[in-house]
Protein backbone atom coordinates (compact mmCIF):
# COMPACT_ATOMS: atom_id res chain seq x y z
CA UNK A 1 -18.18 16.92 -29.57
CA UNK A 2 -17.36 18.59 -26.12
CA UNK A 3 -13.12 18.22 -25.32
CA UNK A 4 -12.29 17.71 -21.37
CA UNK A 5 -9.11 16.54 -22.17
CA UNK A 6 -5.63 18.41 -20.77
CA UNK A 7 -2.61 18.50 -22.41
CA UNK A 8 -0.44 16.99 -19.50
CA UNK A 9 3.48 16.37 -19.12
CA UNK A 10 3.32 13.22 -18.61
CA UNK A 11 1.69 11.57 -21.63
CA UNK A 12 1.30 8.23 -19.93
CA UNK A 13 -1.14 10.00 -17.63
CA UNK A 14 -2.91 10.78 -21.26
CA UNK A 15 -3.06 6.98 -21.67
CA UNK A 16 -4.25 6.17 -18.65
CA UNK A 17 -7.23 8.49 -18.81
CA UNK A 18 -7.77 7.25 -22.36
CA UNK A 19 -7.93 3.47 -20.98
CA UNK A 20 -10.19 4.53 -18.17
CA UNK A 21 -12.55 5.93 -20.82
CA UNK A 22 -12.36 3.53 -22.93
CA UNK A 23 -12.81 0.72 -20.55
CA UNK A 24 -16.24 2.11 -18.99
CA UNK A 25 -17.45 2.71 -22.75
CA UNK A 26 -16.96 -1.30 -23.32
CA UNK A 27 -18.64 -1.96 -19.89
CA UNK A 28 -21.35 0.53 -21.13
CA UNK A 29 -21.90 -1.54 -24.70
CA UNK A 30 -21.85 -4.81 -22.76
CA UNK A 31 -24.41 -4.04 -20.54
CA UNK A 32 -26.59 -2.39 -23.24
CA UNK A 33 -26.63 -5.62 -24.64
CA UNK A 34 -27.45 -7.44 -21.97
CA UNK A 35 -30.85 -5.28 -21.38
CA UNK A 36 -31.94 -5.67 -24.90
CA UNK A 37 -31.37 -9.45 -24.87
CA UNK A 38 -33.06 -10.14 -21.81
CA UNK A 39 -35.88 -8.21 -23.26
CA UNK A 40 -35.59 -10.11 -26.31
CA UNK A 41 -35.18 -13.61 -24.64
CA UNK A 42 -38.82 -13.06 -23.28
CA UNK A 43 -40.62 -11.71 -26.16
CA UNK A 44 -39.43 -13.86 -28.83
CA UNK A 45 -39.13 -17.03 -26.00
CA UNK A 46 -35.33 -17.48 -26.01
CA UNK A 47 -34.39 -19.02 -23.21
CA UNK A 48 -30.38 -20.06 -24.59
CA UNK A 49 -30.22 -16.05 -25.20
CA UNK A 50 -31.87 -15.71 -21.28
CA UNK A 51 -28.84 -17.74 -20.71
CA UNK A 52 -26.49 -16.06 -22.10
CA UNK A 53 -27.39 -12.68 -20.40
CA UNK A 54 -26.93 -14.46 -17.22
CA UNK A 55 -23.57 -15.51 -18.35
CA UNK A 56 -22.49 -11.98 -19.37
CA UNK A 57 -22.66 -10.87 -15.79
CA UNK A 58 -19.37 -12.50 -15.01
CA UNK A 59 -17.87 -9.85 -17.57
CA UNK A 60 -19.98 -6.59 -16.18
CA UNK A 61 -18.61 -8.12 -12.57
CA UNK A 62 -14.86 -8.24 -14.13
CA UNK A 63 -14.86 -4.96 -15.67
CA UNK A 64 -16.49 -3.17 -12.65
CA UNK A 65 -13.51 -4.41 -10.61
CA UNK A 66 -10.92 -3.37 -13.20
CA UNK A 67 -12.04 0.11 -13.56
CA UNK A 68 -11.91 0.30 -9.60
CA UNK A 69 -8.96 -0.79 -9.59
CA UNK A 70 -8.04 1.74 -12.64
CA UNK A 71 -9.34 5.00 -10.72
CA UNK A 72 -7.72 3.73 -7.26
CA UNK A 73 -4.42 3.69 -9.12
CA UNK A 74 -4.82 6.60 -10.94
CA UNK A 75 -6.43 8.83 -7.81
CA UNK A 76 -2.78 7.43 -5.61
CA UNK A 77 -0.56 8.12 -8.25
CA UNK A 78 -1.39 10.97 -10.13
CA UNK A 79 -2.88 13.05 -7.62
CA UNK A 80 -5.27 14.54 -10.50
CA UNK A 81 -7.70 17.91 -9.89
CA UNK A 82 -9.96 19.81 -11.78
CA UNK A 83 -11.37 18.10 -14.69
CA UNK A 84 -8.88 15.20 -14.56
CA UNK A 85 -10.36 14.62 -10.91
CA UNK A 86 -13.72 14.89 -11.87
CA UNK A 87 -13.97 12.40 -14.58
CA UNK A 88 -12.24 9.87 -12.48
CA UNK A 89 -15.05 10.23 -10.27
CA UNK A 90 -17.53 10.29 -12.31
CA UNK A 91 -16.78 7.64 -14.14
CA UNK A 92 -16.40 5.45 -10.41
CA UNK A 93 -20.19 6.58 -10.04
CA UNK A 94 -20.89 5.24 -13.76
CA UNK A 95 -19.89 2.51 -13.46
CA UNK A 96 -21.88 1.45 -10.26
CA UNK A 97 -24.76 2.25 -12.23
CA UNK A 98 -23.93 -0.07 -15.11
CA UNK A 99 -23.54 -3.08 -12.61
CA UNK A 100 -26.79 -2.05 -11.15
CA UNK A 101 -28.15 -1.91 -14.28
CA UNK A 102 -26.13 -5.46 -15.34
CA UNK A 103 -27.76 -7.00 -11.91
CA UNK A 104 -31.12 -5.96 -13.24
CA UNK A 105 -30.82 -7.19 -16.95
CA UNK A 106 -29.92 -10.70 -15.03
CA UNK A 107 -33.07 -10.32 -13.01
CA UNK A 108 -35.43 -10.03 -16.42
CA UNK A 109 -33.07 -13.48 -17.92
CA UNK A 110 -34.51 -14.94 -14.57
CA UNK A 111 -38.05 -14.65 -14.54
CA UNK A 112 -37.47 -14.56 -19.02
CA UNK A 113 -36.60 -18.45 -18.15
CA UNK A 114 -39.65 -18.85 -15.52
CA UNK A 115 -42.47 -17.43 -18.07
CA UNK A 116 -40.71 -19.53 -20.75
CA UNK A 117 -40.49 -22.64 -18.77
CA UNK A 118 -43.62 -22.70 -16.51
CA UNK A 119 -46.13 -21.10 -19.07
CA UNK A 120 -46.84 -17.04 -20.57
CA UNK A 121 -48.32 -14.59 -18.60
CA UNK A 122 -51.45 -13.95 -20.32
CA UNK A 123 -50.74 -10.36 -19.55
CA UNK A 124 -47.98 -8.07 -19.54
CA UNK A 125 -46.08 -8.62 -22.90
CA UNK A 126 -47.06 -5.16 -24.60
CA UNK A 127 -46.07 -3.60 -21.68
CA UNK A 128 -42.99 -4.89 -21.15
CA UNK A 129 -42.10 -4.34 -25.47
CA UNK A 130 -43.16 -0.89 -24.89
CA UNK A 131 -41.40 0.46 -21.82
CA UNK A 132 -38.55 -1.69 -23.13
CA UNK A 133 -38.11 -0.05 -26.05
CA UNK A 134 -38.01 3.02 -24.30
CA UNK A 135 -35.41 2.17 -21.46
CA UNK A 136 -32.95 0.41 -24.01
CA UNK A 137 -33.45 3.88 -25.95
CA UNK A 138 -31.76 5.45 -22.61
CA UNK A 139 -29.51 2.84 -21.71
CA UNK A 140 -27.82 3.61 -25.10
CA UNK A 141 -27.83 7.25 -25.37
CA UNK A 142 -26.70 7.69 -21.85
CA UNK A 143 -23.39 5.72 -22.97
CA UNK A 144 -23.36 7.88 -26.16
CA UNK A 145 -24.09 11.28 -24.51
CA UNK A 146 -20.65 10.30 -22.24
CA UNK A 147 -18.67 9.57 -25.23
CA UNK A 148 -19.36 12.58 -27.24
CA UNK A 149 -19.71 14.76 -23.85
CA UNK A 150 -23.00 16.19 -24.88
CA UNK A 151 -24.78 17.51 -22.02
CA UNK A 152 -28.01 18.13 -24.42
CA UNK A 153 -28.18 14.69 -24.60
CA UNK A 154 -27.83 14.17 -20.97
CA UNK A 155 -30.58 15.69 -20.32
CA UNK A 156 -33.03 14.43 -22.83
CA UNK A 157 -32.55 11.12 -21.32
CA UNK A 158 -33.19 12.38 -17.88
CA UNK A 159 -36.39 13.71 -19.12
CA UNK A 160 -37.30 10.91 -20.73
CA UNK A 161 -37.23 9.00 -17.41
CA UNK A 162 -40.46 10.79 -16.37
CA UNK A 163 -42.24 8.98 -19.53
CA UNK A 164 -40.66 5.63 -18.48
CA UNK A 165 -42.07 5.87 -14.79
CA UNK A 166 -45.34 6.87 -16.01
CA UNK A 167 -45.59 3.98 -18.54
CA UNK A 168 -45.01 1.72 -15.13
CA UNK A 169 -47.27 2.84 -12.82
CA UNK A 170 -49.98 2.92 -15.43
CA UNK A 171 -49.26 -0.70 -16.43
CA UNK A 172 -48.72 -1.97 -12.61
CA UNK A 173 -51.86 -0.95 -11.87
CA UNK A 174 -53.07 -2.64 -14.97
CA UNK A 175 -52.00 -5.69 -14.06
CA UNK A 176 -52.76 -5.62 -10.62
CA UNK A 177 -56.33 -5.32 -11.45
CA UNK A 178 -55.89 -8.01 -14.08
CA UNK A 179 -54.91 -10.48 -11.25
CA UNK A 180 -57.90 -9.33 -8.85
CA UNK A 181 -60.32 -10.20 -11.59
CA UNK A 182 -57.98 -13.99 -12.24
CA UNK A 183 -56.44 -15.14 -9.53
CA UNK A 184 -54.92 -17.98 -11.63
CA UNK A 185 -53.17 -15.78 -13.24
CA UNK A 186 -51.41 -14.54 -10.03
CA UNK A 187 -48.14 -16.37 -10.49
CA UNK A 188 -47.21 -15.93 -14.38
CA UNK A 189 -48.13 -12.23 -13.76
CA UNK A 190 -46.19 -11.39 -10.69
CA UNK A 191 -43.14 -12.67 -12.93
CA UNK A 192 -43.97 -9.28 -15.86
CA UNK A 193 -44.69 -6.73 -12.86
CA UNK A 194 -41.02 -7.86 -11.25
CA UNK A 195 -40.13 -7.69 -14.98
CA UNK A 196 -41.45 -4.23 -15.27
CA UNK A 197 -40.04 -3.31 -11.99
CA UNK A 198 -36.40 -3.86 -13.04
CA UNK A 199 -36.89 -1.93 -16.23
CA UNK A 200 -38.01 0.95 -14.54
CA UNK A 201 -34.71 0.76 -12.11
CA UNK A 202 -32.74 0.51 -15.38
CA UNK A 203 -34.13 3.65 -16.36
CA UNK A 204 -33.48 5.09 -13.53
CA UNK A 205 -29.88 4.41 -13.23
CA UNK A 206 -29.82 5.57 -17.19
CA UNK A 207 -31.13 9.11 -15.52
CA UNK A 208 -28.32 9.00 -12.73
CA UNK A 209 -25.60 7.98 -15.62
CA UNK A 210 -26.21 11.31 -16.88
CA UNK A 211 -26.23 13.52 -13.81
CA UNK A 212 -22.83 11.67 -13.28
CA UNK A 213 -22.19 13.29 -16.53
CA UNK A 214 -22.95 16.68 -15.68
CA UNK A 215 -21.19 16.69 -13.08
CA UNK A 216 -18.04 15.75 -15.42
CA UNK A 217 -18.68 18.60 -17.44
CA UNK A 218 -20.06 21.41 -15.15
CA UNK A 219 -18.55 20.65 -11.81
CA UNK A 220 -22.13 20.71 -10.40
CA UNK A 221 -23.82 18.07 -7.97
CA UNK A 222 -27.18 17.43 -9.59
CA UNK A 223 -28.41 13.88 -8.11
CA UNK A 224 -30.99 15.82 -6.40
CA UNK A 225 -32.21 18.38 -8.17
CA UNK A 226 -35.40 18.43 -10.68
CA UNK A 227 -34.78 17.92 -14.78
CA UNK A 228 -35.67 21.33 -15.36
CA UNK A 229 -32.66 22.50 -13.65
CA UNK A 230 -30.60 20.08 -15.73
CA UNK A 231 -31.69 22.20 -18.41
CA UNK A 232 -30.90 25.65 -16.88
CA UNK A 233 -27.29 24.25 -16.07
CA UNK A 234 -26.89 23.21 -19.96
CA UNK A 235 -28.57 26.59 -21.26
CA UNK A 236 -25.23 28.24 -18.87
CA UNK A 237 -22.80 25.81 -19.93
CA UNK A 238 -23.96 27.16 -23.48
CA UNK A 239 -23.04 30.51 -22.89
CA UNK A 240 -19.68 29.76 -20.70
């Protein structure tokens, strides 16, 4: 396990990085669980668990606020640089992209409780168990590769993206052909592809979780920049 951490005068400053950290990690495990039970609210037809993923927003919403508030505090009183500074901002980039990702684990419950209540799709439900296995695979070692700091990690996720958006488009235009050949099945189907659709945003925030993380470790911007030059940064931080 990488250490970031400083050995600083003021050991309440110590705390209050520890709290930060620790408070984006719960944030992190809440929303995890939120994606896998929306994804298991439609599959299995759950619609008190669709419920309950709804209701779990209200926390992701809380804790996005406190950790503002957290690095606001922190940033005006501290005055932090270096390594301090840079995991207070990445972790205020994080943790956008675990709301996002909280907004769009709400947005499965929703249409979860439509497919449940108005009739299944008589298409889509593979799909959606496949590339859902594979986006709450990211969601979750995104969250670990920030708590152990393991840039490796970081980038297998990224990587694994590309297999996530591939799985999509493949299945979108599945389904889209599916609906051109049944038109009655229009309605129940449009429900999985907007299913689908959030899923493959999840993903992507999972990828920009751990370019947030690189950035925390490295120093380096790398939002825009291919995977393979993920890996070329952790094959340097190697030999730093």
């Amino acid at each position: 396990m990488r250490e970031l951490t400083t050995d600083h005068i003021s050991q309440q400053f110590n705390a209050e990085l520890e709290t930060l950290r620790q408070h984006f990690l719960t944030m992190g495990g809440v929303v995890e669980k939120q994606v896998s039970d929306a994804i298991q609210s439609l599959l299995e037809g759950q619609g008190d668990l669709a419920e309950e993923v709804k209701a779990k927003d209200k926390t992701v919403n809380q804790l996005d606020a406190l950790i503002d508030e957290e690095c606001t505090r922190i940033l005006a009183k501290r005055q932090p640089a270096a390594t301090d500074l840079r995991m207070i901002l990445s972790i205020g980039k994080a943790v956008s992209e675990l709301e996002r990702m909280g907004d769009e684990a709400k947005k499965i419950a929703n249409h979860a409780l439509k497919l449940i209540n108005e009739g299944e799709s008589p298409r889509g439900y593979v799909e959606i168990s496949r590339i859902g296995q594979m986006v709450t695979s990211m969601v979750r070692e995104s969250l670990d590769a920030y708590a152990r700091l393991d840039i490796d990690l970081a980038v297998s996720v990224a990587k694994a993206d590309r297999k996530v958006d591939l799985e999509y488009k493949t299945a979108i235009r599945s389904l889209i052909t599916y609906m051109m050949e049944d038109p009655r099945s229009i309605g129940p189907v449009f429900n999985v592809i907007w299913i689908l659709r959030s899923l493959e945003r999840i993903g992507d925030h999972s990828r920009h979780l751990c370019q947030h993380l690189v950035y925390l470790i490295n120093g380096v911007n790398v939002r825009h920049v291919p995977t393979e030059e993920l890996e070329a940064l952790a094959t340097e931080d190697k030999k730093a």
